[in-house]
N, C-alpha and C. Protein backbone atom coordinates (compact mmCIF):
# COMPACT_ATOMS: atom_id res chain seq x y z
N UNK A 1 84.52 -45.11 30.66
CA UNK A 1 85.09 -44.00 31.39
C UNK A 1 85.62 -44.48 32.74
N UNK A 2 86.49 -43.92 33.09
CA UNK A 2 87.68 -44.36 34.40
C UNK A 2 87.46 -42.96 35.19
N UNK A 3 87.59 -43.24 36.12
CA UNK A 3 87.61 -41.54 37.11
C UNK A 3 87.48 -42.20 38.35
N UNK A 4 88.53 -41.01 39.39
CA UNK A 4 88.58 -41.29 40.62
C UNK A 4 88.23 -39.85 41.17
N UNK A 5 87.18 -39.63 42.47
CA UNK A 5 87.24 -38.54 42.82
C UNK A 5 87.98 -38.98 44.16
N UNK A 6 88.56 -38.07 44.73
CA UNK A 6 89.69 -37.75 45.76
C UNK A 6 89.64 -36.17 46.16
N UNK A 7 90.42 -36.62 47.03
CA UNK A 7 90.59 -35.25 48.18
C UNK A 7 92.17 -35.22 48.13
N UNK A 8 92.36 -34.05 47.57
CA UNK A 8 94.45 -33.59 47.68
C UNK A 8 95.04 -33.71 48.88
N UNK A 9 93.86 -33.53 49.80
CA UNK A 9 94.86 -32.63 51.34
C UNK A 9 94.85 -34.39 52.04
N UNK A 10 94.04 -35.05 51.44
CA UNK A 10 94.00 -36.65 52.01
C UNK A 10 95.10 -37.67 51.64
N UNK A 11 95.77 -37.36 53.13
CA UNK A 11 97.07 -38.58 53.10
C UNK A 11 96.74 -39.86 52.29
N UNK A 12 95.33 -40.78 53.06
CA UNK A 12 95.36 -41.69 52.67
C UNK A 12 94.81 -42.13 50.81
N UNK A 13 93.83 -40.83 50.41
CA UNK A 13 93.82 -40.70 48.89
C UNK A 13 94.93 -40.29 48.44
N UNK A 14 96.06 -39.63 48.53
CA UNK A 14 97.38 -39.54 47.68
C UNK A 14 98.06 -41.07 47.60
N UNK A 15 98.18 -41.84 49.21
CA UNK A 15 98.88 -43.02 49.00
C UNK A 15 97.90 -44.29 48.27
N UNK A 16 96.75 -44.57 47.86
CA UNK A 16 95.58 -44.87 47.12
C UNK A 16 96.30 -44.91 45.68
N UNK A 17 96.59 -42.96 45.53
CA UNK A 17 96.42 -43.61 43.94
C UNK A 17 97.98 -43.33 43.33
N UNK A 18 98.72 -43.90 44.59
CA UNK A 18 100.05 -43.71 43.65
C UNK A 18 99.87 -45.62 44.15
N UNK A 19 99.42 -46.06 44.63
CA UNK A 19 99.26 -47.68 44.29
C UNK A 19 98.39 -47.70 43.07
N UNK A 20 97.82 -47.09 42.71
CA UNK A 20 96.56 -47.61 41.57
C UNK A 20 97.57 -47.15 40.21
N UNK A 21 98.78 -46.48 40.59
CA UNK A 21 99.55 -45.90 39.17
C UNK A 21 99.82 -47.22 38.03
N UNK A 22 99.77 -46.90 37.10
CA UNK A 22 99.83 -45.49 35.87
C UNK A 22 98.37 -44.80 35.79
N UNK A 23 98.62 -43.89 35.82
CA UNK A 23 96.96 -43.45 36.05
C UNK A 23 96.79 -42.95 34.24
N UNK A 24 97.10 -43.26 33.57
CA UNK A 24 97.02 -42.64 32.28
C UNK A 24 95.18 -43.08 31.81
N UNK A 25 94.81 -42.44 30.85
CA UNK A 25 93.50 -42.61 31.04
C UNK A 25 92.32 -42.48 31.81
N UNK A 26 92.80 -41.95 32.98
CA UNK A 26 91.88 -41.82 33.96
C UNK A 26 91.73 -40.94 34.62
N UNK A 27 90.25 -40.18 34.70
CA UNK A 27 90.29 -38.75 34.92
C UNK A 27 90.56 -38.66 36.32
N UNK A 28 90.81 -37.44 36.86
CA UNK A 28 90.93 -37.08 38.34
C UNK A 28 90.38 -36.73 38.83
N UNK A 29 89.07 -36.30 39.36
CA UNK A 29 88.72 -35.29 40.08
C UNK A 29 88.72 -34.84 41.77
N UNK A 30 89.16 -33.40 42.31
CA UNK A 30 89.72 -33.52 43.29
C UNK A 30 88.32 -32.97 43.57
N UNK A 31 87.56 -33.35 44.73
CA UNK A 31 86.72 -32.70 45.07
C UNK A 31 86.40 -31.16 45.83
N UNK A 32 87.44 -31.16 46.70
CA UNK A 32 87.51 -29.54 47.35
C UNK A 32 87.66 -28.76 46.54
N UNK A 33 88.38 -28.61 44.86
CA UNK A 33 88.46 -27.72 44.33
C UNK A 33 87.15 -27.79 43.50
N UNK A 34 86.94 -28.89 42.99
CA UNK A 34 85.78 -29.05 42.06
C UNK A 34 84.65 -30.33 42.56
N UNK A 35 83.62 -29.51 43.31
CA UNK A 35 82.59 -30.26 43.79
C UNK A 35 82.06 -30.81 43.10
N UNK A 36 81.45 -32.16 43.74
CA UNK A 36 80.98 -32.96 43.09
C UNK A 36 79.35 -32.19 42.68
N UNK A 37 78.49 -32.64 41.64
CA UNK A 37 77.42 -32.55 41.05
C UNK A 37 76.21 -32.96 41.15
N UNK A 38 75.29 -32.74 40.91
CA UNK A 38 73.88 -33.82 41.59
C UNK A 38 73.97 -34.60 40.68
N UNK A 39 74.63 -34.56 39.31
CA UNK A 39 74.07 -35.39 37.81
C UNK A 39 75.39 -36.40 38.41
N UNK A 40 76.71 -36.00 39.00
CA UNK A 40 77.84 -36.90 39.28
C UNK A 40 77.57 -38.09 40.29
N UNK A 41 76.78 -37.12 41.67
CA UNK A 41 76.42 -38.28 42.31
C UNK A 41 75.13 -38.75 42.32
N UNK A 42 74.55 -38.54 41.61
CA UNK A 42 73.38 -39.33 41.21
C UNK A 42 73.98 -40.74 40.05
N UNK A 43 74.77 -40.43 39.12
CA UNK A 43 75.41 -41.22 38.64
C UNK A 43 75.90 -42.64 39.69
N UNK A 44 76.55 -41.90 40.90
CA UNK A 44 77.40 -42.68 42.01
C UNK A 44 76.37 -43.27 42.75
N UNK A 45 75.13 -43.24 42.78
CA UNK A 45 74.61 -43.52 43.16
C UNK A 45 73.64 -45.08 43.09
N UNK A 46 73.45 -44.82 41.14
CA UNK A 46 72.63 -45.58 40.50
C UNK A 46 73.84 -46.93 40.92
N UNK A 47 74.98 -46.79 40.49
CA UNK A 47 75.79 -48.00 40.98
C UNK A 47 76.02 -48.75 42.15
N UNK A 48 75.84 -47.62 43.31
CA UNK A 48 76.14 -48.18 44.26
C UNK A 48 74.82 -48.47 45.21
N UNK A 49 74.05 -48.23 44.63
CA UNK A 49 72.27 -48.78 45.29
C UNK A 49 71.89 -47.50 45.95
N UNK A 50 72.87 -46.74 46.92
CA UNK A 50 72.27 -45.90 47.98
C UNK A 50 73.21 -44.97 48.03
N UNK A 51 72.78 -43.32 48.12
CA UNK A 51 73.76 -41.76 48.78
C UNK A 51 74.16 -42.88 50.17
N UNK A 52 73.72 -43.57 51.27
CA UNK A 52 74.11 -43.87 52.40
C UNK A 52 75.57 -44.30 51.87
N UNK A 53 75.66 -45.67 51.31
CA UNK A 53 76.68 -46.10 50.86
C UNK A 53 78.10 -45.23 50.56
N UNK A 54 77.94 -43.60 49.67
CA UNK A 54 78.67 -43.04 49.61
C UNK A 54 78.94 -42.36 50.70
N UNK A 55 78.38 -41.94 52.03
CA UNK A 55 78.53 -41.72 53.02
C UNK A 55 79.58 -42.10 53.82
N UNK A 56 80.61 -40.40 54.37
CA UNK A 56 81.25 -41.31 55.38
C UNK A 56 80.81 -41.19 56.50
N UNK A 57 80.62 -41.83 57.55
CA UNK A 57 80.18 -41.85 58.70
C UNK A 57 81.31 -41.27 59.78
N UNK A 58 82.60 -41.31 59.28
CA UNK A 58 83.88 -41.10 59.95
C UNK A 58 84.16 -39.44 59.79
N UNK A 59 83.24 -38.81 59.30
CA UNK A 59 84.01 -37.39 59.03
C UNK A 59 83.38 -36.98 60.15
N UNK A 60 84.46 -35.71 60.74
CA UNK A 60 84.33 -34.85 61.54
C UNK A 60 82.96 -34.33 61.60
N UNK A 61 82.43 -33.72 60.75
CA UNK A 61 81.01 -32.91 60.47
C UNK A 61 80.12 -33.60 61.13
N UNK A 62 79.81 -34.99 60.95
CA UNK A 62 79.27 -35.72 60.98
C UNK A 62 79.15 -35.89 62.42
N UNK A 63 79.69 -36.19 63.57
CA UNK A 63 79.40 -35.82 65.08
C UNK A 63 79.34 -34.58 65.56
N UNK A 64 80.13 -33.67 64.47
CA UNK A 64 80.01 -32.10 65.28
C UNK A 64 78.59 -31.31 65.14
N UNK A 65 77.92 -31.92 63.95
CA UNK A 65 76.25 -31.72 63.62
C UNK A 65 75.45 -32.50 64.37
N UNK A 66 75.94 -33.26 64.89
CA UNK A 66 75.05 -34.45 65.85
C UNK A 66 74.02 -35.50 64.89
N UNK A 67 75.01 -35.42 63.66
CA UNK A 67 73.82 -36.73 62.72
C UNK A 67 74.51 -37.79 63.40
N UNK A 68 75.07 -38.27 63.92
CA UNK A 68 75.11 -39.52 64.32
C UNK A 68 74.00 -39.82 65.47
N UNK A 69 73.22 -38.93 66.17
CA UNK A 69 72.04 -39.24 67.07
C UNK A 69 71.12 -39.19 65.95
N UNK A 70 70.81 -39.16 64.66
CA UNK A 70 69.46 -38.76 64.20
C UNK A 70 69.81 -40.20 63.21
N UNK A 71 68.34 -40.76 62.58
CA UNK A 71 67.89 -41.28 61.46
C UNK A 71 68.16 -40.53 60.29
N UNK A 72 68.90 -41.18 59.24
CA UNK A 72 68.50 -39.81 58.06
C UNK A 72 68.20 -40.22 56.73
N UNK A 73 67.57 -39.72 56.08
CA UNK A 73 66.81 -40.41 54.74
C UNK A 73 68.03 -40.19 53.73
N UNK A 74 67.81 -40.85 52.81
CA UNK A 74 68.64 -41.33 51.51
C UNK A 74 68.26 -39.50 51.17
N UNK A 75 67.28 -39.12 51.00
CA UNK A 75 67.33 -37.69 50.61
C UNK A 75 67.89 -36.44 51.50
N UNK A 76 68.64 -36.78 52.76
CA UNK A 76 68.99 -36.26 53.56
C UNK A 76 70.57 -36.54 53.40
N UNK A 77 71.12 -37.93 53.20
CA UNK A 77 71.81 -38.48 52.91
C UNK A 77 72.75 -37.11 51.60
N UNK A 78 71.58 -37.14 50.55
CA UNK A 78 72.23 -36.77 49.27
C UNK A 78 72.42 -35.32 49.53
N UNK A 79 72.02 -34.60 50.18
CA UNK A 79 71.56 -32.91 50.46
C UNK A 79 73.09 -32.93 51.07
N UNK A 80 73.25 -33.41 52.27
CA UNK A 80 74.49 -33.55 52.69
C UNK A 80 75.50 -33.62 52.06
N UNK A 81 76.25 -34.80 51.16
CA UNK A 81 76.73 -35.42 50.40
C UNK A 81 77.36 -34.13 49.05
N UNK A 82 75.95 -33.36 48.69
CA UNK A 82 75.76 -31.91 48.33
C UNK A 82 76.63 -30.48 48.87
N UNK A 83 76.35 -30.71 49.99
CA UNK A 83 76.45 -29.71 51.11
C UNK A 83 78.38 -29.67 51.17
N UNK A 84 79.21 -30.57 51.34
CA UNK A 84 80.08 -30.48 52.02
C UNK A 84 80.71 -31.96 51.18
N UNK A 85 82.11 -31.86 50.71
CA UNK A 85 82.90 -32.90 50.09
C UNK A 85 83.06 -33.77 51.26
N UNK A 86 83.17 -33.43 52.23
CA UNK A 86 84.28 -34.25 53.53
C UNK A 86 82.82 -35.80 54.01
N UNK A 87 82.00 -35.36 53.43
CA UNK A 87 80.91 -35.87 53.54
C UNK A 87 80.89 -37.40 52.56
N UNK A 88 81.71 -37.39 51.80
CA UNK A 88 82.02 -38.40 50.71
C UNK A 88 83.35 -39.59 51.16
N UNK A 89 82.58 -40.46 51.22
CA UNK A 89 83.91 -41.72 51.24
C UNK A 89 84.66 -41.88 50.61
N UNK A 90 85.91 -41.74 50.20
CA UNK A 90 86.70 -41.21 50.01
C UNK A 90 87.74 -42.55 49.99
N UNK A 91 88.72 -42.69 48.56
CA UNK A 91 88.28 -42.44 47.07
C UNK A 91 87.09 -43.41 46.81
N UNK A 92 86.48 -42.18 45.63
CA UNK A 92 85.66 -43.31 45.16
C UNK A 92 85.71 -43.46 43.44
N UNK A 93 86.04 -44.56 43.43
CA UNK A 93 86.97 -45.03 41.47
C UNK A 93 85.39 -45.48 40.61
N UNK A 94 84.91 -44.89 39.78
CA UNK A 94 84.73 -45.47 38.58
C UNK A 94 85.19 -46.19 37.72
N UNK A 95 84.61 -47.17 37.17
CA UNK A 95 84.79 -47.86 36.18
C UNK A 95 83.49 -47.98 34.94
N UNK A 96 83.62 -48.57 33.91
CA UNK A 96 82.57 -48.45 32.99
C UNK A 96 81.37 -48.88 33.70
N UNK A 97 81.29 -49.94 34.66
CA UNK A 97 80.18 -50.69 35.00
C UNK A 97 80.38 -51.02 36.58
N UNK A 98 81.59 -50.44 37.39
CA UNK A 98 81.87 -50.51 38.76
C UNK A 98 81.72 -48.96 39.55
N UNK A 99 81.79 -49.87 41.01
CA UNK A 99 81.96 -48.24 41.96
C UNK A 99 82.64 -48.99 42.39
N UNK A 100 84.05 -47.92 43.41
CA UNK A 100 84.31 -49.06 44.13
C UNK A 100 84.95 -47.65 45.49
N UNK A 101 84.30 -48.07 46.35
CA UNK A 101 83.57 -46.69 47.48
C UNK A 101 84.60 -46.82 48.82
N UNK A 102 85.67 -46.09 49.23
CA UNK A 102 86.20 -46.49 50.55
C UNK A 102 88.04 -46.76 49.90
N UNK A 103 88.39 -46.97 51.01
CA UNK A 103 90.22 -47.32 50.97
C UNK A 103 90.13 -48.35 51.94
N UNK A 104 89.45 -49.43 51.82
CA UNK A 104 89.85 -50.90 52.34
C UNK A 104 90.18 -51.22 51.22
N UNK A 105 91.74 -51.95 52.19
CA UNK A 105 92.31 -53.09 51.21
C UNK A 105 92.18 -53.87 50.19
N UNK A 106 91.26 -54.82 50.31
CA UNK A 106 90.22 -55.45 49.37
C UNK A 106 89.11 -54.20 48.28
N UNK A 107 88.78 -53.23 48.70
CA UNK A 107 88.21 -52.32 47.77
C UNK A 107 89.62 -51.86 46.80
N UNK A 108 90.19 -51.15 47.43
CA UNK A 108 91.85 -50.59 46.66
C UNK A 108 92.29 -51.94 45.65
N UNK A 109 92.03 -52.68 46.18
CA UNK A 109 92.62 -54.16 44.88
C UNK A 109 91.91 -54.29 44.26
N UNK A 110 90.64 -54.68 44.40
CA UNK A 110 89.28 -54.71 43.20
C UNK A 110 89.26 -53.76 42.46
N UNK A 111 89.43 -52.54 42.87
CA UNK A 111 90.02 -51.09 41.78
C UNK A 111 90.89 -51.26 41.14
N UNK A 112 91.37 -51.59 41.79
CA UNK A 112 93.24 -51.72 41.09
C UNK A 112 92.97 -52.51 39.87
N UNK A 113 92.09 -53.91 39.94
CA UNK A 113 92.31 -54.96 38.90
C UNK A 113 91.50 -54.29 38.28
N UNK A 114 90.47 -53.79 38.31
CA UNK A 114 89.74 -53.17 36.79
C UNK A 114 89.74 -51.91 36.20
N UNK A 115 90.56 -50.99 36.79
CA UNK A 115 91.17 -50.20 36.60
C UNK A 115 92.55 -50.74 35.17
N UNK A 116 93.15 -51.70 35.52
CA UNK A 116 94.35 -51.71 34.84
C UNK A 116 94.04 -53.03 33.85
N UNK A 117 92.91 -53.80 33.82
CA UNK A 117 92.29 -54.93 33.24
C UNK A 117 92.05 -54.56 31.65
């Protein structure tokens, strides 16, 4: 299974996956319309070791709540993550046996090659 979740209203996820094109085979999911799941990111999870990992640290919410002064547990992490899409790093591509978490350069190419591999 192939799937990218993304955000529509996100400049830099639209320009993402018109580099990752032909997208044939590969599901979409936009998150603001269709939130992610506990069974989805628990899935995202088992791959990528840690909810932190899927974490963005860069979203708005995220200083306007003042978690950037606090410690927060992997189960605090996921409640969040839960709570609010904007909360998700953004895209994040499945592959049968990959995650690949963020829009750095080097992440967007490692997608790219097993994505189309």
């Amino acid at each position: 299974m192939k799937k990218i979740y993304h955000l529509g209203t996100c400049d830099t996820c639209r320009r993402i996956l018109k580099e990752l094109s032909p997208l044939e085979g590969i599901e979409l999911q936009e998150i603001k319309t269709e939130p992610l799941t506990a069974k989805q990111l628990e899935e995202m999870k088992k791959l990528s070791g840690s909810y932190e990992a899927l974490f963005s640290k860069r979203a708005r919410l995220y200083r306007q709540k003042g978690l950037h002064e606090k410690e927060l547990s992997e189960a605090e992490f996921k409640n969040l993550l839960l709570a609010h899409y904007t909360f998700l790093k953004r895209p994040v591509i499945l592959t049968d046996n990959d995650i690949f978490i963020g829009n750095s350069k080097k992440v967007v190419n490692a997608a790219k090659a097993a994505l189309h591999s």
